[in-house]
N, C-alpha and C. Protein backbone atom coordinates (compact mmCIF):
# COMPACT_ATOMS: atom_id res chain seq x y z
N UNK A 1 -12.09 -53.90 53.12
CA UNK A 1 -12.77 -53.48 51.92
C UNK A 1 -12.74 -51.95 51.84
N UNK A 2 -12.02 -51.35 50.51
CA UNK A 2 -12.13 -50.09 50.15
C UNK A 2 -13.75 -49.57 49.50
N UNK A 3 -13.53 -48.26 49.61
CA UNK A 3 -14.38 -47.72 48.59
C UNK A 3 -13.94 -45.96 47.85
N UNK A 4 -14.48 -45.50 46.90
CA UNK A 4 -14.12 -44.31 46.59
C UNK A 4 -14.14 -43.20 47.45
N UNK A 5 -15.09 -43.68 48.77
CA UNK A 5 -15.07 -42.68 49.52
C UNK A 5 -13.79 -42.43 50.33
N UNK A 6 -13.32 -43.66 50.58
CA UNK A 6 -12.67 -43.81 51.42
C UNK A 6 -11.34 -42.62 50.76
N UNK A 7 -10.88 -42.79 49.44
CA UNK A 7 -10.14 -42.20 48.95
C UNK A 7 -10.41 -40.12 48.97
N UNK A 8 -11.35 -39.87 48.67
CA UNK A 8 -12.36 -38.85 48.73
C UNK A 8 -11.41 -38.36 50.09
N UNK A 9 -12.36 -38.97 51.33
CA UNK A 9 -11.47 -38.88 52.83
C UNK A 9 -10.22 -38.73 53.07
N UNK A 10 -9.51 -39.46 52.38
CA UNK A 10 -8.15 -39.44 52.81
C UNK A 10 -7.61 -37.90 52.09
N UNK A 11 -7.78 -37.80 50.78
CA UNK A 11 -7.62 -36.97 49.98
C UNK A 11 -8.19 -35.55 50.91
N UNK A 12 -9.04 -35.53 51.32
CA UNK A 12 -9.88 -33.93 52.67
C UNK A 12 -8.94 -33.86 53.53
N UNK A 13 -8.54 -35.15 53.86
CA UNK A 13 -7.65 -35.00 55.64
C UNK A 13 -6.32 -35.19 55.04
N UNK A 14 -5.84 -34.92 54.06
CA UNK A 14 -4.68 -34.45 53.57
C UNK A 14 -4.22 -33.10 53.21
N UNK A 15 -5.39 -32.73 52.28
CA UNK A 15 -5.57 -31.37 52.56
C UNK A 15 -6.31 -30.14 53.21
N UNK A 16 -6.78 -30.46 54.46
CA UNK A 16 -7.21 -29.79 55.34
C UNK A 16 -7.70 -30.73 56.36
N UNK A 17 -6.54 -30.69 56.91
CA UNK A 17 -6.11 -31.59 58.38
C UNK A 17 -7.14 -31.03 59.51
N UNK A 18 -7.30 -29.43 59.15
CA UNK A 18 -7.79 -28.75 60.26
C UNK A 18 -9.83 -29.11 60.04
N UNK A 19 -10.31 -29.62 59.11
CA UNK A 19 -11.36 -29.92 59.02
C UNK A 19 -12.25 -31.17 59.41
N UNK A 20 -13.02 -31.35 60.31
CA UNK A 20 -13.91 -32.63 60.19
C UNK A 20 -14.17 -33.08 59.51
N UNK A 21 -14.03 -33.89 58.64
CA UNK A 21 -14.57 -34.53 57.37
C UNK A 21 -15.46 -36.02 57.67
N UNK A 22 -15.62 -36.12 59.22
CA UNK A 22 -16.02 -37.29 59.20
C UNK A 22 -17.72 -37.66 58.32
N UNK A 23 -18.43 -36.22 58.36
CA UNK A 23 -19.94 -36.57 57.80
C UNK A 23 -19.68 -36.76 56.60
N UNK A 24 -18.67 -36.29 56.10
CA UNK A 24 -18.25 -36.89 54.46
C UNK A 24 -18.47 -38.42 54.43
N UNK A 25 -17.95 -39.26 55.37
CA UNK A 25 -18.07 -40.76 55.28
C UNK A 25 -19.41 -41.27 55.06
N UNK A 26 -20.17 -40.71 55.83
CA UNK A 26 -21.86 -40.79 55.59
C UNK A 26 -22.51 -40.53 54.60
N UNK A 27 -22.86 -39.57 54.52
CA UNK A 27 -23.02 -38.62 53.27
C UNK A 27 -23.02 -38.95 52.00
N UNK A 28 -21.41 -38.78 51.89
CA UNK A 28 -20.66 -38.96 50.42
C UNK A 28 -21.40 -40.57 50.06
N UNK A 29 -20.99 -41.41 51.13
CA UNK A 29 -21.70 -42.99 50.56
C UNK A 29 -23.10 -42.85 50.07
N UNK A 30 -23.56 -42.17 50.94
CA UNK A 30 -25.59 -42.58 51.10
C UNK A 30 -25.00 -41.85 49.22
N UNK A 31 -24.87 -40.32 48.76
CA UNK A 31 -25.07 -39.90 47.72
C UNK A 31 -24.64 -40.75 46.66
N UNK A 32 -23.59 -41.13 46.79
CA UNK A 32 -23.13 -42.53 45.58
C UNK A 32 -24.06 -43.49 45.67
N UNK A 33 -24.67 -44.05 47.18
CA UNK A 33 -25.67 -45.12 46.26
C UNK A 33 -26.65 -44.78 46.02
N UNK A 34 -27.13 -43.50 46.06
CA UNK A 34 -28.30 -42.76 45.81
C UNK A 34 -27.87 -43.06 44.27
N UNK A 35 -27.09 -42.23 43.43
CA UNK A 35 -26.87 -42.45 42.01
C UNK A 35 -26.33 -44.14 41.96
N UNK A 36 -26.33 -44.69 42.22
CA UNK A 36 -25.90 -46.58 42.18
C UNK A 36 -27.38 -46.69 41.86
N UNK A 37 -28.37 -46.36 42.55
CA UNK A 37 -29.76 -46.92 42.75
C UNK A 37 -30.21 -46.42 41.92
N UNK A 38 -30.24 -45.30 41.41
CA UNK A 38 -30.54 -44.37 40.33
C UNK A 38 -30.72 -45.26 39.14
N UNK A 39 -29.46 -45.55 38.84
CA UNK A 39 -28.75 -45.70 37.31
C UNK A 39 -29.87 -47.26 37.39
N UNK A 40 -29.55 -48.18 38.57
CA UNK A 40 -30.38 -49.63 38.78
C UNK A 40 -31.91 -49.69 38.34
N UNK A 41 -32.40 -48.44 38.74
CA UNK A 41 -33.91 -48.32 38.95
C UNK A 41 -34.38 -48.06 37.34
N UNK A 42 -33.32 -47.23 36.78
CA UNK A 42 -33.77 -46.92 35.58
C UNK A 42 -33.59 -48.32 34.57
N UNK A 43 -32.77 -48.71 34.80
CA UNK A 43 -32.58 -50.19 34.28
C UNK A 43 -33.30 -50.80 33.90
N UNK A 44 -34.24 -50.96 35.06
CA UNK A 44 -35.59 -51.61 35.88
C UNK A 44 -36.89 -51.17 34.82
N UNK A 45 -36.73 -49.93 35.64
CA UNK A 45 -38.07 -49.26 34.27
C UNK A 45 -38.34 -49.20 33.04
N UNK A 46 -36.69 -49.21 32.82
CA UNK A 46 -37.22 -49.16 31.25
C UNK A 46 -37.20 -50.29 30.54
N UNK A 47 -37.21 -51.43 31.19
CA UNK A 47 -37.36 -52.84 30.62
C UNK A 47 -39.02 -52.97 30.96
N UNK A 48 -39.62 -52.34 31.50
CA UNK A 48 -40.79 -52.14 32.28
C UNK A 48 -41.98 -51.03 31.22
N UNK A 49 -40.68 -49.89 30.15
CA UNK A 49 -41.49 -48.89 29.80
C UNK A 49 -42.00 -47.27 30.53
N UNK A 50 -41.44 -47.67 31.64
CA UNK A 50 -42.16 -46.73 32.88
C UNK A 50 -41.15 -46.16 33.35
N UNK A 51 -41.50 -44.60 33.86
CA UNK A 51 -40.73 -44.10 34.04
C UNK A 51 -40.60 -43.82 35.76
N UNK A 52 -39.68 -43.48 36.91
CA UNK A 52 -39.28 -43.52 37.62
C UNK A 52 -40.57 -42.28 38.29
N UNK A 53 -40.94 -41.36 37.81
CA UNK A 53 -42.49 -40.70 38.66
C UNK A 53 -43.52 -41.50 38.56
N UNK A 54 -43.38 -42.24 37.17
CA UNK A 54 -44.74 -42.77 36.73
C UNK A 54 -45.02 -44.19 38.25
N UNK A 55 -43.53 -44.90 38.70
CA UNK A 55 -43.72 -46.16 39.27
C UNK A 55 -43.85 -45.13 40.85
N UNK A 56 -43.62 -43.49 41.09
CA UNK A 56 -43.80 -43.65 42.25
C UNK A 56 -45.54 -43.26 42.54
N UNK A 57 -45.63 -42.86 41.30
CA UNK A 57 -47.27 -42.42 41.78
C UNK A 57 -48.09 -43.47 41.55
N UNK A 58 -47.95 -44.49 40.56
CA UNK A 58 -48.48 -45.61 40.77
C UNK A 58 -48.51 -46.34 41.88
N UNK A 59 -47.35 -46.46 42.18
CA UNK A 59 -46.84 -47.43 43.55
C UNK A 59 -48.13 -46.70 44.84
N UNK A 60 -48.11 -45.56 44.76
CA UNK A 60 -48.52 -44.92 46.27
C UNK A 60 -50.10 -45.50 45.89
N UNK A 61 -50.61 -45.25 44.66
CA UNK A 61 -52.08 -45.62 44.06
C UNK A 61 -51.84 -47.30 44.92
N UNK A 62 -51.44 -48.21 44.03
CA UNK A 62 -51.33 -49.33 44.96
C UNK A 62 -50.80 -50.08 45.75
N UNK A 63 -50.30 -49.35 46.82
CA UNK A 63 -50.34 -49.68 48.28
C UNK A 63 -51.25 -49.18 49.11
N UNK A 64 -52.26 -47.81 48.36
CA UNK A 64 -53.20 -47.50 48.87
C UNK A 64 -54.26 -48.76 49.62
N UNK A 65 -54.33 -49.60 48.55
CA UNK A 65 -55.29 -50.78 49.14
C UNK A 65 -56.88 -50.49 47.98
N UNK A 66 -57.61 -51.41 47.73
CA UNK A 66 -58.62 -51.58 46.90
C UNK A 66 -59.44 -49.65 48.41
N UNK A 67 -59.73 -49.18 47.30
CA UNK A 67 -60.24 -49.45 45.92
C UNK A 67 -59.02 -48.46 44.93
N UNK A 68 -57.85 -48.60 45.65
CA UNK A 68 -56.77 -47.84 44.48
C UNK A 68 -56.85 -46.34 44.13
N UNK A 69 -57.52 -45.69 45.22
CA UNK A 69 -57.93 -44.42 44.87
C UNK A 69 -56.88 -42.77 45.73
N UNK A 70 -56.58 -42.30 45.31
CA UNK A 70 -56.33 -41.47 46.46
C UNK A 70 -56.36 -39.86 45.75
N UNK A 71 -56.63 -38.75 46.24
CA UNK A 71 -57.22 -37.69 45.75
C UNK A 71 -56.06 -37.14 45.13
N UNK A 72 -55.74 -35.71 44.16
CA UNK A 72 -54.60 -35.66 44.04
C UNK A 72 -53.45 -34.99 44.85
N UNK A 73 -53.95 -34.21 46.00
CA UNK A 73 -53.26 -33.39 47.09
C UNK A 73 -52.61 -34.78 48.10
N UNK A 74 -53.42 -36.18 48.18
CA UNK A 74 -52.26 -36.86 48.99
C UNK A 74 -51.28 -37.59 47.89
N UNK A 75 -51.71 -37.55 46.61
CA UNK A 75 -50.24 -37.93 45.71
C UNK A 75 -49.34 -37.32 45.83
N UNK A 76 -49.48 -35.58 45.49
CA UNK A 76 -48.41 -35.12 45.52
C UNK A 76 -48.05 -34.97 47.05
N UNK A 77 -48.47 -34.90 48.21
CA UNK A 77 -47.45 -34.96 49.45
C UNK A 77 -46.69 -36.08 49.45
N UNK A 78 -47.49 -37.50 48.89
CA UNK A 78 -46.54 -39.04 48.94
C UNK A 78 -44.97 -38.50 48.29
N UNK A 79 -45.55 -37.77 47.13
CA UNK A 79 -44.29 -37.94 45.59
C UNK A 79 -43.80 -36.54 45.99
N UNK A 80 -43.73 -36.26 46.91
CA UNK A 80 -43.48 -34.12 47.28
C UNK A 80 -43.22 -33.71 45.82
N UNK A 81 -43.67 -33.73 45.12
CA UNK A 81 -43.83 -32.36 44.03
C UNK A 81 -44.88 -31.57 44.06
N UNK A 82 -44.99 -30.70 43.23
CA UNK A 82 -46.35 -29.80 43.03
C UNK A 82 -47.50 -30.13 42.69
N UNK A 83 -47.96 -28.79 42.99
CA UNK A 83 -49.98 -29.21 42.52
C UNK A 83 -49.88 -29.51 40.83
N UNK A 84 -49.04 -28.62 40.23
CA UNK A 84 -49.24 -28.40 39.11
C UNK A 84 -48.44 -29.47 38.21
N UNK A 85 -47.19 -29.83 38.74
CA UNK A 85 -46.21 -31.14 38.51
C UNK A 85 -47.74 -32.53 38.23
N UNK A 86 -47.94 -32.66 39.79
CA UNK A 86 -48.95 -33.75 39.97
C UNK A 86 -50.12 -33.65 38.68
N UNK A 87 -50.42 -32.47 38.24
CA UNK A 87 -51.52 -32.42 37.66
C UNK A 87 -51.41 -33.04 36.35
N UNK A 88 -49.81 -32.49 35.59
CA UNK A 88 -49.36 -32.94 34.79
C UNK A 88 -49.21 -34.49 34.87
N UNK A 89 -48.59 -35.27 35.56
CA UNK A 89 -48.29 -36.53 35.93
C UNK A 89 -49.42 -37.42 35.46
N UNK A 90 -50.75 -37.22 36.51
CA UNK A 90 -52.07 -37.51 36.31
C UNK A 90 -52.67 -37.32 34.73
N UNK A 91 -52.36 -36.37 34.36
CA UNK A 91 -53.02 -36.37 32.84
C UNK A 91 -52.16 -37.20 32.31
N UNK A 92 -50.64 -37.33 31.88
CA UNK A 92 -50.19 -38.24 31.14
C UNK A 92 -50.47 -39.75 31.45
N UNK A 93 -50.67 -40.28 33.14
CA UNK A 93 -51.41 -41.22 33.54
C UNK A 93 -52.77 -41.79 33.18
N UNK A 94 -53.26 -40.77 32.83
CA UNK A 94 -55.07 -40.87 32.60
C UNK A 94 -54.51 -41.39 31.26
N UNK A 95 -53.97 -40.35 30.07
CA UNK A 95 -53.76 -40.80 28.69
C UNK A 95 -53.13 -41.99 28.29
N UNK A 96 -52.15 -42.70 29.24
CA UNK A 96 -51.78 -44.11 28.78
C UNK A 96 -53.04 -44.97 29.42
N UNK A 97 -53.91 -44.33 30.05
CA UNK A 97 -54.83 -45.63 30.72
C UNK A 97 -54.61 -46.25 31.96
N UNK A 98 -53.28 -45.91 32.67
CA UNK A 98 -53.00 -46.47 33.74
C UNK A 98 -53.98 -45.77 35.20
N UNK A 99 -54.33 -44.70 35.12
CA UNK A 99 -54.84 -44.11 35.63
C UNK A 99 -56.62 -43.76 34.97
N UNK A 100 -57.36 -43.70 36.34
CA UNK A 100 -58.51 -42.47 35.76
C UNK A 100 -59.24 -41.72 36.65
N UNK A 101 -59.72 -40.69 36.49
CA UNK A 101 -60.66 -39.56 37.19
C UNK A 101 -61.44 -39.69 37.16
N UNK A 102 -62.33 -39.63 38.62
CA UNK A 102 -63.50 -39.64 39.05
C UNK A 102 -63.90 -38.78 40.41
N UNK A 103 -65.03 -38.01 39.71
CA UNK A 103 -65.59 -37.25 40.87
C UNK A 103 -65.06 -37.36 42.38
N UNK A 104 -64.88 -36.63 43.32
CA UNK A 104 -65.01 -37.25 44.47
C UNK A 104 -66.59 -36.97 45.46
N UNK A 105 -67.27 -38.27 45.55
CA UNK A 105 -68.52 -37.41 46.25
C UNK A 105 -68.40 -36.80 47.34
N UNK A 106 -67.28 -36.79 48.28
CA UNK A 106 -67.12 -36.16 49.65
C UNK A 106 -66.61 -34.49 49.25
N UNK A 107 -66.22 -34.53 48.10
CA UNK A 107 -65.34 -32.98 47.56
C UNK A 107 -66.59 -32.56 45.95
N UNK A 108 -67.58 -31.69 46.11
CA UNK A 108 -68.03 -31.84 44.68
C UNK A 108 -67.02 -30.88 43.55
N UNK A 109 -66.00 -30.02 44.23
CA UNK A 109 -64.71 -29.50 43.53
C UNK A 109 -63.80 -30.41 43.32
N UNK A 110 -63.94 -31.52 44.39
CA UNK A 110 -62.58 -32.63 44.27
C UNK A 110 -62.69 -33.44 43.11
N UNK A 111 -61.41 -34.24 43.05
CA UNK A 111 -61.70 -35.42 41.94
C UNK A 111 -60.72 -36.61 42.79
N UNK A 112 -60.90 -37.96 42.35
CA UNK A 112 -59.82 -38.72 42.92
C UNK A 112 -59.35 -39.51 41.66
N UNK A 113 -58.41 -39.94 41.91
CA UNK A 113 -57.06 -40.64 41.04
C UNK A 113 -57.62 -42.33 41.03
N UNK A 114 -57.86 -43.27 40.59
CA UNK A 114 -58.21 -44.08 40.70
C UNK A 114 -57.00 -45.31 39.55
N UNK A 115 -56.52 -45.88 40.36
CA UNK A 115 -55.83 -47.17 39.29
C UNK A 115 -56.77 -47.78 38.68
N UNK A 116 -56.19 -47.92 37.54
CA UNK A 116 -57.23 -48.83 35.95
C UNK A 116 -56.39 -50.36 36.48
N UNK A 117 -56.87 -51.06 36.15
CA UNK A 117 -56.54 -52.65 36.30
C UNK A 117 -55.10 -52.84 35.37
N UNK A 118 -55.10 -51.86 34.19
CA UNK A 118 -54.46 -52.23 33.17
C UNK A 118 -53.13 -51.46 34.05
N UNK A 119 -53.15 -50.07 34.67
CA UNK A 119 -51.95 -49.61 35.67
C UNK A 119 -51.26 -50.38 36.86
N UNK A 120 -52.63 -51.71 37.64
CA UNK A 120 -52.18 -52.08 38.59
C UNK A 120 -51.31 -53.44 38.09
N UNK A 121 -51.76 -53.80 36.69
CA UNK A 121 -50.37 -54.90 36.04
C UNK A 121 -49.15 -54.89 35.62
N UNK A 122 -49.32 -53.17 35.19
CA UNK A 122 -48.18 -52.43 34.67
C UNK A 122 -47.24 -52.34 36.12
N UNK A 123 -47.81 -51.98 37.53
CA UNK A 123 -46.94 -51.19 38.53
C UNK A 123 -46.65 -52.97 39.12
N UNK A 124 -47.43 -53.72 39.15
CA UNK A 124 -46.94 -55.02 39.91
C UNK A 124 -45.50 -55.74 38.98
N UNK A 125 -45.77 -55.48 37.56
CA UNK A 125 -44.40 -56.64 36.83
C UNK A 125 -43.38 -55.58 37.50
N UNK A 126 -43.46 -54.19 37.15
CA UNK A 126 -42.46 -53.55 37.20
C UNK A 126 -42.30 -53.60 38.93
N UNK A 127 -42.61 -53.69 39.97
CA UNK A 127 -41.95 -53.66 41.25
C UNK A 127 -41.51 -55.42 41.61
N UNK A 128 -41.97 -56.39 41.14
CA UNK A 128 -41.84 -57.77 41.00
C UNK A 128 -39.94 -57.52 40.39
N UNK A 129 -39.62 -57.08 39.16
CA UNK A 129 -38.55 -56.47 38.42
C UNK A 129 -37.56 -55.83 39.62
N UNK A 130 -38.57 -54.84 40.14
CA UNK A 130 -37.38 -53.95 41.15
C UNK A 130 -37.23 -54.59 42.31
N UNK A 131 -38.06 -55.42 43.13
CA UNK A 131 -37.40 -55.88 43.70
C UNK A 131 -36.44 -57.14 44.03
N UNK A 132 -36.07 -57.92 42.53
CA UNK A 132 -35.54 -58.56 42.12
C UNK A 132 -34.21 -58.36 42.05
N UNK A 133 -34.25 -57.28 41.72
CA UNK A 133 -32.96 -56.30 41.35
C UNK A 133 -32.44 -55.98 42.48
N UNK A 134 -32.84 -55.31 43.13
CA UNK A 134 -32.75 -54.54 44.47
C UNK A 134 -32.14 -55.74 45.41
N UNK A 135 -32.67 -56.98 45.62
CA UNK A 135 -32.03 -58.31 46.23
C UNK A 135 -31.09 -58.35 46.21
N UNK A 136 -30.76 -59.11 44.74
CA UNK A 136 -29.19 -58.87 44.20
C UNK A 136 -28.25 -58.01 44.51
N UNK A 137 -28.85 -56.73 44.78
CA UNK A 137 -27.94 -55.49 45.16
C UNK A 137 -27.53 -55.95 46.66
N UNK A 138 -29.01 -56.54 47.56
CA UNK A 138 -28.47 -56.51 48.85
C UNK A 138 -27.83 -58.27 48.99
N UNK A 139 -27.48 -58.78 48.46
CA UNK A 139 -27.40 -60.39 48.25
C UNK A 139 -25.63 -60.09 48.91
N UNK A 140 -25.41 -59.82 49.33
CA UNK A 140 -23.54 -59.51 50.01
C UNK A 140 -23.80 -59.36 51.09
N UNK A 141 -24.62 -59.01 51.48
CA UNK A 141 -24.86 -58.55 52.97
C UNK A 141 -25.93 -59.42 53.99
N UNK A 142 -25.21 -59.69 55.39
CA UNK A 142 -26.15 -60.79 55.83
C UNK A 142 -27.37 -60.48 56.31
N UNK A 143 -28.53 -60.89 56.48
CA UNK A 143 -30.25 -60.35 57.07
C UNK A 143 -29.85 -59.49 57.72
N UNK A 144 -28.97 -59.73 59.68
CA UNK A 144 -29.00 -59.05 60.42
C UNK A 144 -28.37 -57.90 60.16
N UNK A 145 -27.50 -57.64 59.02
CA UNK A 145 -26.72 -56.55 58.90
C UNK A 145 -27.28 -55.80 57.53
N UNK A 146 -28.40 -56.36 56.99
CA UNK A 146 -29.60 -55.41 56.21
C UNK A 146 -30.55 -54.83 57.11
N UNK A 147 -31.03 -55.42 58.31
CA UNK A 147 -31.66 -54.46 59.11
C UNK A 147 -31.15 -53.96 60.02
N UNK A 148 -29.85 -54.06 60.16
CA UNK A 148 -29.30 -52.82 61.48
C UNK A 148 -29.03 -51.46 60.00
N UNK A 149 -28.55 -51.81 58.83
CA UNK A 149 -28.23 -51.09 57.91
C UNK A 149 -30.19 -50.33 57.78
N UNK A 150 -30.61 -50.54 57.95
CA UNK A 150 -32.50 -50.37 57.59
C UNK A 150 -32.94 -49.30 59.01
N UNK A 151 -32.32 -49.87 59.75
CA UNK A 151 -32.94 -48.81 61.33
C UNK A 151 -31.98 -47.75 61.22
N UNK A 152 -30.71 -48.19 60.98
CA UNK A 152 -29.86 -46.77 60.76
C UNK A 152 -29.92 -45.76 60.31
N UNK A 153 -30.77 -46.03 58.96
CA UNK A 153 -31.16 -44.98 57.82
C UNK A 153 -32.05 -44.68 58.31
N UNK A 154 -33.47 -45.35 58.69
CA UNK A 154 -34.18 -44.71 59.54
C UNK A 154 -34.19 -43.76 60.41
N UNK A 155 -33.36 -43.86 61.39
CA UNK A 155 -32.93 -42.56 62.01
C UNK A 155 -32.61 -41.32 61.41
N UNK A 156 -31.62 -41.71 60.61
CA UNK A 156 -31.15 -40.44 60.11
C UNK A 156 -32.54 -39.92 58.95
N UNK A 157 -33.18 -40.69 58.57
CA UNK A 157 -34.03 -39.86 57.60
C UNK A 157 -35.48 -39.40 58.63
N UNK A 158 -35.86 -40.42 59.45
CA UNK A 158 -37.47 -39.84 60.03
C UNK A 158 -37.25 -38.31 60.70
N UNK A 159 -35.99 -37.86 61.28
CA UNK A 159 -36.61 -36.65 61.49
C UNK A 159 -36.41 -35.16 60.35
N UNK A 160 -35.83 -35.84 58.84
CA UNK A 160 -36.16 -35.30 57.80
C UNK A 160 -36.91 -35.30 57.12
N UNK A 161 -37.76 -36.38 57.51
CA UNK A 161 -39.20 -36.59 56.82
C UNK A 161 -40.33 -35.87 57.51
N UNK A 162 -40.30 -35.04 58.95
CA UNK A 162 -40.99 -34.28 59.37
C UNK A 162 -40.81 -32.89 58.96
N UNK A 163 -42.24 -32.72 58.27
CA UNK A 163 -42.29 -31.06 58.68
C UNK A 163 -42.70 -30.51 59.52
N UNK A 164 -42.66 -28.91 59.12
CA UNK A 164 -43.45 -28.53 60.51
C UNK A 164 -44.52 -28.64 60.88
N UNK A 165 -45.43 -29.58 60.28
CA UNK A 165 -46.83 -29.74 60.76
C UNK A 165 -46.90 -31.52 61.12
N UNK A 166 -46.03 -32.21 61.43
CA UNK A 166 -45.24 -33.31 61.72
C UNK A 166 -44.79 -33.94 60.37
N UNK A 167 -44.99 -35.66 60.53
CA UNK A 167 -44.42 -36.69 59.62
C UNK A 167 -45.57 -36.17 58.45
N UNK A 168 -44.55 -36.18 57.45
CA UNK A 168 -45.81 -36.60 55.68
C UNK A 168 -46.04 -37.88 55.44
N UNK A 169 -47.01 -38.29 54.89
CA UNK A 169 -47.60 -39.16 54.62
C UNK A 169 -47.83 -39.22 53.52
């Protein structure tokens, strides 16, 4: 079985014999199905309405666990964007209803993010959707060779997921 990379490769070590190109094999794939997954996800969402920040800050809201709450400084480390990104996010969240703000009593400056019932129906069809999709994508490939493919990536991503103050969360 070919792929475009493979061509990519041959095409490097044709013209510059004298170069390693082997992290190209890695790489170059993970980035193509990065945009493969891309183009899929959006698919997904927008049969859903929702947009691809909206399902990750929802998502982090519920996997949080009842009571669906989390302040807005651990959203944005979940979703790594900004204070000010996040802030934006959250208000357009609050305004469809999927979201709402409430005091935090442990912070009387704080506030926390709280899922509306009407957000946690919206984020369940739409991940029910994605991971439907996402199956299909892996439906070629056998169990044991989705999780040696699953620990692999693992490696290579957990010690990019540390900063210098360790793992984000």
């Amino acid at each position: 079985m070919r792929d475009e990379v493979d061509g990519l490769i041959e095409a490097w070590r044709s013209q510059r014999p004298d170069v390693d190109v082997r992290p190209l094999e890695v790489f170059s794939r993970v980035s193509r199905l990065s945009r493969h997954l891309d183009r899929a996800r959006r698919t997904v969402f927008t049969e859903h309405a929702i947009e691809p920040w909206e399902f990750d800050v929802l998502a982090e809201l519920r996997r949080s666990g009842p009571p669906y709450e989390l302040s807005p400084g651990r959203l944005l480390r979940a979703t790594l964007v900004t204070s000010g990104t996040m802030t934006n996010r959250v208000d357009r969240l609050a305004a469809a209803g999927l979201v709402r703000r409430r005091p935090d009593p442990a912070d009387k400056r704080g506030v926390l993010v709280r899922l509306t019932d009407k957000g946690a129906e919206h984020i369940d069809d739409a991940l029910a959707s994605l991971l439907s999709y996402e199956e299909g994508l892996l439906a070629p490939m056998q169990a044991e060779d989705r999780e040696q493919l699953a620990s692999l990536l693992r490696s290579l991503l957990a010690p990019l997921d540390k900063g210098p103050e360790g793992p984000r969360s």
